[in-house]
Protein backbone atom coordinates (compact mmCIF):
# COMPACT_ATOMS: atom_id res chain seq x y z
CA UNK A 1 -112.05 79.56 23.05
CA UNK A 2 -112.30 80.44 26.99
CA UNK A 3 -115.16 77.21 27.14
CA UNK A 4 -112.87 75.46 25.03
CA UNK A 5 -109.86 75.82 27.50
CA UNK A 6 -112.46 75.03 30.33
CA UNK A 7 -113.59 71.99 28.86
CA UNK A 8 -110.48 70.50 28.63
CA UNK A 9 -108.97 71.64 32.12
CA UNK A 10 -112.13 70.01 33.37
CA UNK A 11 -111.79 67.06 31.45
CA UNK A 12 -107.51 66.90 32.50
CA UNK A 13 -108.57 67.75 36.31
CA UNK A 14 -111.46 64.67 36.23
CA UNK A 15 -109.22 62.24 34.85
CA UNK A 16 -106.61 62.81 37.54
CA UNK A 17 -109.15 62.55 40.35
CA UNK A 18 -110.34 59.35 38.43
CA UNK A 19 -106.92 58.18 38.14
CA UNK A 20 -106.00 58.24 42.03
CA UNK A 21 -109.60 56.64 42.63
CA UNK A 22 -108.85 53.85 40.09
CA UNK A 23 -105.27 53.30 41.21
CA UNK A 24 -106.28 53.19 44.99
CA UNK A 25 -108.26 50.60 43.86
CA UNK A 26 -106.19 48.46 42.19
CA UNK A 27 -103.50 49.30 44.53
CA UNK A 28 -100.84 50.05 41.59
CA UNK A 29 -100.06 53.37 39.87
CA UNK A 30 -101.75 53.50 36.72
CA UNK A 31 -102.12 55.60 33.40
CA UNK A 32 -105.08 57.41 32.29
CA UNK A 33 -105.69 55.19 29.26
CA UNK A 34 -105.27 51.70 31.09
CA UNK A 35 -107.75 49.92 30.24
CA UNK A 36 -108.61 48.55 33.86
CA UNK A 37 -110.86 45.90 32.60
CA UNK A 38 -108.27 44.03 30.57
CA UNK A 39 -105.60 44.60 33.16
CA UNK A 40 -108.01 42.38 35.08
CA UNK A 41 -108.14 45.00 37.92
CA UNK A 42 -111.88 44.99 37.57
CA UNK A 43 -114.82 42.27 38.87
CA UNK A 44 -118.12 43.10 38.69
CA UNK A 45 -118.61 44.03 42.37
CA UNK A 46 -115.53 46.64 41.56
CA UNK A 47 -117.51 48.14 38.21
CA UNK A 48 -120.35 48.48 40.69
CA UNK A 49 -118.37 50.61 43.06
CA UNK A 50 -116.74 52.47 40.15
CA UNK A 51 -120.17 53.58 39.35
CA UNK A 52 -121.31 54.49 42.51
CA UNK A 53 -118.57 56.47 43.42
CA UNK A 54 -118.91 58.53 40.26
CA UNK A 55 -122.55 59.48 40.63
CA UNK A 56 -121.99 60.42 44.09
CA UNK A 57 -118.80 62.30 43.48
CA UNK A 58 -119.98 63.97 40.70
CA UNK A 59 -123.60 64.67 41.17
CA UNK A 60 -124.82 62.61 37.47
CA UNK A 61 -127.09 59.82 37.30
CA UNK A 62 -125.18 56.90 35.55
CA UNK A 63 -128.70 55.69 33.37
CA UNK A 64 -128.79 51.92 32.08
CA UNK A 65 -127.91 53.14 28.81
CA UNK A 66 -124.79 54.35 30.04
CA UNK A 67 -123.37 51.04 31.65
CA UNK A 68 -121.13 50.22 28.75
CA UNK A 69 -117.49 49.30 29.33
CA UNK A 70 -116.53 51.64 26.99
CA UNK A 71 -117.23 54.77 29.48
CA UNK A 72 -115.03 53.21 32.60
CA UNK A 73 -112.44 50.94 31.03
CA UNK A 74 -110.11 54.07 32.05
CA UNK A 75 -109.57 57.17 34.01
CA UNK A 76 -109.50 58.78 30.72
CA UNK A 77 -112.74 57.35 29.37
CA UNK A 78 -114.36 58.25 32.89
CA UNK A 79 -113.56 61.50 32.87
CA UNK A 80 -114.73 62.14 29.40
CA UNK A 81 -118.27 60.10 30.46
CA UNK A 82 -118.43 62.66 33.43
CA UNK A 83 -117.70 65.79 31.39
CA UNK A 84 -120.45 64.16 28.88
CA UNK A 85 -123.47 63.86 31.78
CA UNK A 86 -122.46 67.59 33.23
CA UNK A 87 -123.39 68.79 29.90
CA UNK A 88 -119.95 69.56 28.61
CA UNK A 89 -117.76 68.81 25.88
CA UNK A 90 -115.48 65.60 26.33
CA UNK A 91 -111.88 65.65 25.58
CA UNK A 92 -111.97 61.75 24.23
């Protein structure tokens, strides 16, 4: 139950840090499930950064396989990806 309660602080502490990242982006305050990508907030050069920035904030190699919209189309989604590559449980 400890991991449990772990996992999902992790999970609730990622998507916050995602959230800020996402929103500075987009310069608005945004939800964790906004879907960034239909909100238009989101180009190509912009999914490109989004990556980036989570490999080298989080130490995890984002593999081909893993550039699906479905894993950054929100802070929420993000964070569950990360918690995913670190080995952990997700919380989506």
């Amino acid at each position: 139950m400890e991991d449990l309660a772990r996992g999902v602080w992790h999970w609730a502490e990622l998507t916050q840090e995602l959230l800020a990242y996402f929103g500075s982006m987009a310069e608005i305050e945004l939800a964790p499930e906004d879907d960034i990508f239909a909100l238009g907030l989101v180009n190509s050069l912009r999914a490109l950064e989004i990556v980036v920035h989570v490999e080298s904030t989080y130490g995890i190699s984002v593999d081909v396989d893993d550039l699906e919209l479905d894993n950054f189309r929100s802070a929420a989604r993000a964070a569950a990806f990360v918690v995913r590559k670190l080995g952990g449980d997700s919380h989506s």
